[in-house]
Protein backbone atom coordinates (compact mmCIF):
# COMPACT_ATOMS: atom_id res chain seq x y z
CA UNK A 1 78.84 121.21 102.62
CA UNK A 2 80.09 118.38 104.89
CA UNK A 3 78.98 116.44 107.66
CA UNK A 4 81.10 114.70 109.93
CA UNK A 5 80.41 112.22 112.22
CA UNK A 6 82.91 110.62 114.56
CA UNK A 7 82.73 108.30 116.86
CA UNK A 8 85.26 108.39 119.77
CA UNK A 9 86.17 106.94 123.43
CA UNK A 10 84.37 109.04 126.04
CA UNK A 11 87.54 110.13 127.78
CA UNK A 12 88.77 111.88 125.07
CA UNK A 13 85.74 114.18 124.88
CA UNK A 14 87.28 117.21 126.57
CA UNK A 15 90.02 117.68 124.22
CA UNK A 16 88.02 117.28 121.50
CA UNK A 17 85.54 119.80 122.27
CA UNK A 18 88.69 122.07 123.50
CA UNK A 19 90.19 121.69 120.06
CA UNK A 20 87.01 122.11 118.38
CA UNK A 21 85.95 124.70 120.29
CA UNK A 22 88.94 127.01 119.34
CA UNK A 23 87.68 126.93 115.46
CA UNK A 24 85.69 130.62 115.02
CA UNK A 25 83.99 128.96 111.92
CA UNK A 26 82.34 126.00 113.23
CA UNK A 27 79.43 127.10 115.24
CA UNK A 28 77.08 124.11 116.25
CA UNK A 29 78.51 120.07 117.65
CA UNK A 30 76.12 117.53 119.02
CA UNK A 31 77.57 114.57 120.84
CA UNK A 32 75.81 112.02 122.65
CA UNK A 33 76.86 108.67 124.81
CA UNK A 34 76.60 105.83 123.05
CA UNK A 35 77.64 101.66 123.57
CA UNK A 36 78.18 99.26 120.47
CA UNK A 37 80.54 97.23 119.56
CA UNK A 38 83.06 97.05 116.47
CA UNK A 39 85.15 94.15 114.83
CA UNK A 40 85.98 92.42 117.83
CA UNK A 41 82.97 90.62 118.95
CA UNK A 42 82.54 87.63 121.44
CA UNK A 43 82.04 84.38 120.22
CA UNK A 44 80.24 82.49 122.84
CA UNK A 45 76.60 82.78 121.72
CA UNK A 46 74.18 85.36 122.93
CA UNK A 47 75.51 85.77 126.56
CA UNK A 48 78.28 86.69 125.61
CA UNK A 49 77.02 89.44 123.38
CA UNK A 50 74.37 91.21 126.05
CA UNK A 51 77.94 90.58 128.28
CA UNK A 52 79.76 92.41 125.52
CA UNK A 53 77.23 94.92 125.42
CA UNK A 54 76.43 96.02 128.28
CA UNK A 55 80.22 95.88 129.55
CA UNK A 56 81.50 97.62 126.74
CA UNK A 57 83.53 101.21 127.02
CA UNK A 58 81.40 104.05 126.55
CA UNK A 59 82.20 106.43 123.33
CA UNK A 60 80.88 109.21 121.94
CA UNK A 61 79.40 110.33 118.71
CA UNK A 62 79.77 114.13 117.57
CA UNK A 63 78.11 115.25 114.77
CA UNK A 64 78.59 118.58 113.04
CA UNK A 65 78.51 120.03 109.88
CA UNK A 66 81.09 122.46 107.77
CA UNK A 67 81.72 123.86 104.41
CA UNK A 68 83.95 121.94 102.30
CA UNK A 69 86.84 124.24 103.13
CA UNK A 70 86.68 122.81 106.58
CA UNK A 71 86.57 119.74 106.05
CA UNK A 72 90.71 118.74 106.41
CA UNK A 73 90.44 120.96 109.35
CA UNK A 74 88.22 119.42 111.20
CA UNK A 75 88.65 116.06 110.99
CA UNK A 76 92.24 116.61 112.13
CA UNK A 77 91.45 118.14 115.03
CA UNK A 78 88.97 115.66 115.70
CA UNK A 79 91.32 112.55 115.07
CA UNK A 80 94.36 114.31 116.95
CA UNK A 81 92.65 115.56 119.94
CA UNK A 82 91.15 112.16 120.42
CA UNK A 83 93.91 109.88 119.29
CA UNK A 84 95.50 107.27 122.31
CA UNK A 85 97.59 105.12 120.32
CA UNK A 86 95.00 101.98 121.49
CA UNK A 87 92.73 100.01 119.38
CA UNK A 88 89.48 100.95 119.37
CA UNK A 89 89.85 104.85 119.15
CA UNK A 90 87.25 105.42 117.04
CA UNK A 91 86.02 106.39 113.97
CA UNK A 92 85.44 109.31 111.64
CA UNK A 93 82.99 109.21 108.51
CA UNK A 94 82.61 112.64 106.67
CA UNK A 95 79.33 112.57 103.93
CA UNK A 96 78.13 115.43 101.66
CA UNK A 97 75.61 117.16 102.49
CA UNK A 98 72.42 117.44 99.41
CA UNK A 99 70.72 119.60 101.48
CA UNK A 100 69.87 122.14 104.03
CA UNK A 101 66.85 123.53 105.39
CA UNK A 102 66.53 126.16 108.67
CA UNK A 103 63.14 125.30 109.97
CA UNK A 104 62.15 128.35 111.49
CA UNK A 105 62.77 130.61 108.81
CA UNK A 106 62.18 128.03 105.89
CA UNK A 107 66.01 129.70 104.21
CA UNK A 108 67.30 126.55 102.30
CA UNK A 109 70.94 125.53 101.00
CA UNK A 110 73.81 127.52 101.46
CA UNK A 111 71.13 130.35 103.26
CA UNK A 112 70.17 127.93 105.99
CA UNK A 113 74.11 127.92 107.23
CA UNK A 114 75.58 131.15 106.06
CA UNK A 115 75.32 133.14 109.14
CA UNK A 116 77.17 130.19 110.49
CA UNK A 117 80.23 130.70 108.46
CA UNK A 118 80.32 134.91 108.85
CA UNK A 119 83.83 135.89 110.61
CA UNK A 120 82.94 137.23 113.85
């Protein structure tokens, strides 16, 4: 089991939950706005940064989690739906999963997800 985590410009939301949306096996996304920054920082002390900061572009994180067959699948819909061409389009980071617990019915592993994964 995978989880994938990408980080990605706000705009580009909507056609990334579109493309995700149209894949019958993955069930569950979270996303959330978030501000950062990446490699290209100011260098004018401290001003600059809270500047930086609080100035930057907002993006998005999405979080959601697959079996390893889905993987590839995923994360190419992810990085074409919210590819621009521009610096700064974001990231993807995909980690394994060790485990899995569904808290209201204590199921763990591969039984905490597999009525996720059932064809509909």
């Amino acid at each position: 089991m995978k989880e994938i985590t990408a980080y990605i410009k706000a705009p580009r939301l909507p056609a990334v939950l579109q493309a995700l949306h149209k894949m019958q096996a993955l069930d569950g996304l979270s996303f959330w706005e978030i501000r950062g920054f990446g490699a290209h920082r100011p260098v004018n002390g401290s001003t600059g940064i809270i500047q930086d900061l609080v100035g930057s572009a907002p993006y998005v994180r999405l979080e959601t989690f697959c079996p390893d067959e889905l993987e590839f699948e995923v994360v190419t819909l992810i990085q074409r739906a919210a590819w621009t061409g521009n610096p700064g389009d974001g990231k993807i980071f995909v980690t394994r999963v060790e485990r899995a617990v569904r808290i209201s019915t204590e199921e763990e592993g591969e039984a905490a997800f597999n009525r996720w994964w059932q064809p509909r």
